[in-house]
Protein backbone atom coordinates (compact mmCIF):
# COMPACT_ATOMS: atom_id res chain seq x y z
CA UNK A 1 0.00 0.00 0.00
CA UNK A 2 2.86 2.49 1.33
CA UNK A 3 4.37 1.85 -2.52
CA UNK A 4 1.01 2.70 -4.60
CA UNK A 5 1.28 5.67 -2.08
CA UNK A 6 4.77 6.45 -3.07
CA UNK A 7 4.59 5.62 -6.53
CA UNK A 8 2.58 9.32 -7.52
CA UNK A 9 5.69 11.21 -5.67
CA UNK A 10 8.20 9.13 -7.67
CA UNK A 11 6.98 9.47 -11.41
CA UNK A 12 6.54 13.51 -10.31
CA UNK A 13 10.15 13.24 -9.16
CA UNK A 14 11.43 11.96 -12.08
CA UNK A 15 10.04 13.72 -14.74
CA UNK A 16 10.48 17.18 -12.92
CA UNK A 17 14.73 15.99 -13.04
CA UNK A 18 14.21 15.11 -16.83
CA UNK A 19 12.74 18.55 -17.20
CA UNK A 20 15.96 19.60 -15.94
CA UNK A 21 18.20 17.96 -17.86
CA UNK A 22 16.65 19.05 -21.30
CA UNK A 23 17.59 22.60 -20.59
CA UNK A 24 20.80 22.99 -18.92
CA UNK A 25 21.59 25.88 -17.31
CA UNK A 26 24.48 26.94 -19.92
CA UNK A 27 22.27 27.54 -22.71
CA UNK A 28 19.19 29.48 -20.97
CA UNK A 29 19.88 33.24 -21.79
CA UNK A 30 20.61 35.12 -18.44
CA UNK A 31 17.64 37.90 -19.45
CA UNK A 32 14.80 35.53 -18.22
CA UNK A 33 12.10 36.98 -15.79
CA UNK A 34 13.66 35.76 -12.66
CA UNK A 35 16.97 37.95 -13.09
CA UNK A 36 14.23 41.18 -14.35
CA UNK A 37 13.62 42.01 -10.65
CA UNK A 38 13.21 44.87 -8.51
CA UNK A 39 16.73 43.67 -6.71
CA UNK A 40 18.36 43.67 -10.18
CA UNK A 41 20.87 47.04 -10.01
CA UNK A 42 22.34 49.17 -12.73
CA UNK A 43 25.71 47.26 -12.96
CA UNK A 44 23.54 44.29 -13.33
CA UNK A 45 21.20 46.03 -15.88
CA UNK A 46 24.35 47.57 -18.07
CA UNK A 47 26.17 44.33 -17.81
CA UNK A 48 23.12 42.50 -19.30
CA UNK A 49 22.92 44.85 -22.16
CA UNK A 50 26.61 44.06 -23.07
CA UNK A 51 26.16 40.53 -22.08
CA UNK A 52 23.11 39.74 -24.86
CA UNK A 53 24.77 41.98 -28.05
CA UNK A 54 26.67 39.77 -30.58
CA UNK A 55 30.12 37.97 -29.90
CA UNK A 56 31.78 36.97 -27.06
CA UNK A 57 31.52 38.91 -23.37
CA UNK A 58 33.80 38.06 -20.42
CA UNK A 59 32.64 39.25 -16.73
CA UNK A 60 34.89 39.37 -14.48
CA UNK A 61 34.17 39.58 -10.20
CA UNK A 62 36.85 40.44 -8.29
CA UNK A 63 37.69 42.86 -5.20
CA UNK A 64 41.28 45.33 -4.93
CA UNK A 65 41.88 43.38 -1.60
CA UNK A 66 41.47 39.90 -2.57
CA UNK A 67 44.89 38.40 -3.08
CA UNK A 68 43.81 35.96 -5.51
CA UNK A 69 42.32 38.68 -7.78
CA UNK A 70 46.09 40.87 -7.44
CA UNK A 71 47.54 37.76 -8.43
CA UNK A 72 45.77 37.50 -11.81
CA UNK A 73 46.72 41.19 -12.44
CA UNK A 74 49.99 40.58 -11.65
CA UNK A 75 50.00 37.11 -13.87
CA UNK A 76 49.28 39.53 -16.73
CA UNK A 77 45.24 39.38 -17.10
CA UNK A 78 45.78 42.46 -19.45
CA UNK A 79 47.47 40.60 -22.02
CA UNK A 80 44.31 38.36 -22.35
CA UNK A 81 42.21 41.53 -22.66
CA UNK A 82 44.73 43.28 -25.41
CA UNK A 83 45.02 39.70 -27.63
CA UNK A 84 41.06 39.96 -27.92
CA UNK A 85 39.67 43.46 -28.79
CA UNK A 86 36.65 41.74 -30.67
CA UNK A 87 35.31 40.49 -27.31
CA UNK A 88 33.88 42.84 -24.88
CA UNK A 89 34.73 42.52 -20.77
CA UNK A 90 33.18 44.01 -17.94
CA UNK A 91 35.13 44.02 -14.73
CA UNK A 92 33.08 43.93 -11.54
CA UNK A 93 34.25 44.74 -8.17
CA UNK A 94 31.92 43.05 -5.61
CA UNK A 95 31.94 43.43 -1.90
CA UNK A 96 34.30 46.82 -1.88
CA UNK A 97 31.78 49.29 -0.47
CA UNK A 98 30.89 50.13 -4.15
CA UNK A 99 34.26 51.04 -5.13
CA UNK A 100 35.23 49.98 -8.70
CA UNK A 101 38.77 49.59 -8.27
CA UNK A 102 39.46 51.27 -12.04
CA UNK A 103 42.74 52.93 -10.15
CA UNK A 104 43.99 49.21 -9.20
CA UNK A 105 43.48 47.74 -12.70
CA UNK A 106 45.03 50.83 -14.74
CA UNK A 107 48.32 50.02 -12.61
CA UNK A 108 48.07 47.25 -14.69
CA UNK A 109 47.56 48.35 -17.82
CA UNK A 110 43.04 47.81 -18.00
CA UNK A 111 41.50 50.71 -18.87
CA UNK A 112 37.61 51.77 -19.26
CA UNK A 113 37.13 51.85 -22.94
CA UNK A 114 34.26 50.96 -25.38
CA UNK A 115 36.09 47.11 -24.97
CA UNK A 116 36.30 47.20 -21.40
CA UNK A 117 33.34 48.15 -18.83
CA UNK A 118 34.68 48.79 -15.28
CA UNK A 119 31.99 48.93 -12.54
CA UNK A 120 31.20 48.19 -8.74
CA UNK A 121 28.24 46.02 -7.89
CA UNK A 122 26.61 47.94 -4.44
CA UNK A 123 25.93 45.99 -1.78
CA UNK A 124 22.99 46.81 1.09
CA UNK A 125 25.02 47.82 3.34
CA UNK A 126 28.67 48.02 4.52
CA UNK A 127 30.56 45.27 2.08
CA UNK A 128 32.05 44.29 5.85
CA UNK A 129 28.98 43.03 6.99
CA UNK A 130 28.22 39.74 5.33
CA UNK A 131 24.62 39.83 5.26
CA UNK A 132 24.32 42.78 3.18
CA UNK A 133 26.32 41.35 0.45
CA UNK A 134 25.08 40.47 -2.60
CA UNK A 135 25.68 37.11 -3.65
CA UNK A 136 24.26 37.16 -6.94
CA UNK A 137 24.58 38.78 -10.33
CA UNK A 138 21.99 38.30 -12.80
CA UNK A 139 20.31 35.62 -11.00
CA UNK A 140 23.71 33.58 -10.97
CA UNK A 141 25.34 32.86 -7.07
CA UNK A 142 28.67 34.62 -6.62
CA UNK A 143 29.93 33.02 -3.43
CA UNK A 144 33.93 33.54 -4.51
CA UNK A 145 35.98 36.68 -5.47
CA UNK A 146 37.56 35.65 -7.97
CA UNK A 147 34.90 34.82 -10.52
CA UNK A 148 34.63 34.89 -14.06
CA UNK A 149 31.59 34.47 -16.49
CA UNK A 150 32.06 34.09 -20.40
CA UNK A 151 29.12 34.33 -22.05
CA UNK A 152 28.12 34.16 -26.27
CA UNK A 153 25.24 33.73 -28.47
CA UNK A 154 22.72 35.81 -27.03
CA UNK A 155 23.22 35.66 -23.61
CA UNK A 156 23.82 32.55 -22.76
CA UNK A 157 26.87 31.57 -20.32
CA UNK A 158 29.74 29.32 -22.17
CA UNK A 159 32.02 29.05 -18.83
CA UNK A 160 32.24 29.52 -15.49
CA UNK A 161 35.14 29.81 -13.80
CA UNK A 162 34.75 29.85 -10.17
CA UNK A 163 36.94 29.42 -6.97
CA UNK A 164 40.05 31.08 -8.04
CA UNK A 165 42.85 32.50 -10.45
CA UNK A 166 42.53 32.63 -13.91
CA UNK A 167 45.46 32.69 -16.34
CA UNK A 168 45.53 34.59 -19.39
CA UNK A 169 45.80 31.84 -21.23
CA UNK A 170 43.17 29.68 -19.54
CA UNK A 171 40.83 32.79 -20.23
CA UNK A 172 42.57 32.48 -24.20
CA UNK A 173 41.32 28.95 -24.32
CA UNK A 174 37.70 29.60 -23.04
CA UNK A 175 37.31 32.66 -25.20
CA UNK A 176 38.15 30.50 -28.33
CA UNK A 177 35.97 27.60 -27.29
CA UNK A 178 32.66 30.18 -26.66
CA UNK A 179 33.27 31.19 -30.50
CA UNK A 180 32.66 27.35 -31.58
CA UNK A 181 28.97 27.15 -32.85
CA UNK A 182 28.35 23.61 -31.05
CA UNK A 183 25.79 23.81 -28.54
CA UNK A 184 24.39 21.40 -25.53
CA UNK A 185 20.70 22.15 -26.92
């Protein structure tokens, strides 16, 4: 009896996970009505706007005092960013108290330009205080500084790259590999 019960929860289970696995997340464009919000801000709103024109768009989270994202300047992130001027990148502080760090990445050698989008993501409060962080961007969790987002076709996010340093030339390979037409659809 306790399996006839059961059995009604099961087949729901199961075909709410196939529903799942027809649309990965990596081809749904970012724009969809849960990221249109009243939370959304204006870095998230210009970002978005780059984000869904033609080509290839990196997006890259990091803080000034987060040794891990001074260590990709310092590995030469620029050089990725100068090799590609047909791709657009938008460089996000998060958690700084809604500083954009622009002074920090011109020391080496990234510039605002119509290539390269420098902004600061507010938080509620004081960045300090944990719970007033935000710890999403366009509906996608940001729980590490470094992060980095390439997105193509449309809107829709290629690679994630989460949980540390990237090297210019990992960010050379991903960049190449979100121009290849395959797709997961």
């Amino acid at each position: 009896m306790r399996l006839l019960l059961a059995l009604p929860l099961l087949l729901t289970a199961c075909a709410t996970a196939q529903v799942a696995r027809t649309v990965p997340p990596s081809t749904r464009p970012i724009l969809t009505e849960d990221t249109r919000d009243a939370d959304r801000t204006a870095v998230e709103a210009a970002v978005a706007e780059r984000v869904v024109a033609e080509g290839v768009h990196v997006v890259h989270f990091w803080a000034p005092w987060c040794g891990n994202s001074r260590a990709e300047l310092e590995g030469g992130l620029y050089e990725a960013v100068e090799a590609h001027p047909d791709v657009t990148f938008s460089f996000v502080t998060i958690w700084n108290d809604a500083e954009d760090g622009a002074d920090r990445l011109a020391r080496y050698g990234i510039e605002a330009s119509d290539h390269v989008f420098v902004a600061a993501q507010p938080d509620r409060g004081p960045s300090a205080d944990r719970a007033l962080r935000r710890t999403t961007f366009l509906g996608i969790p940001l729980t590490w500084t470094p992060t980095t987002h390439i997105y193509n076709r449309g809107g829709k996010l290629a690679y994630a790259f989460n949980y540390g340093e990237l090297t210019p030339a990992m960010l050379t390979e991903a960049i190449a590999n979100a121009r290849n037409e395959w797709t997961h659809e």
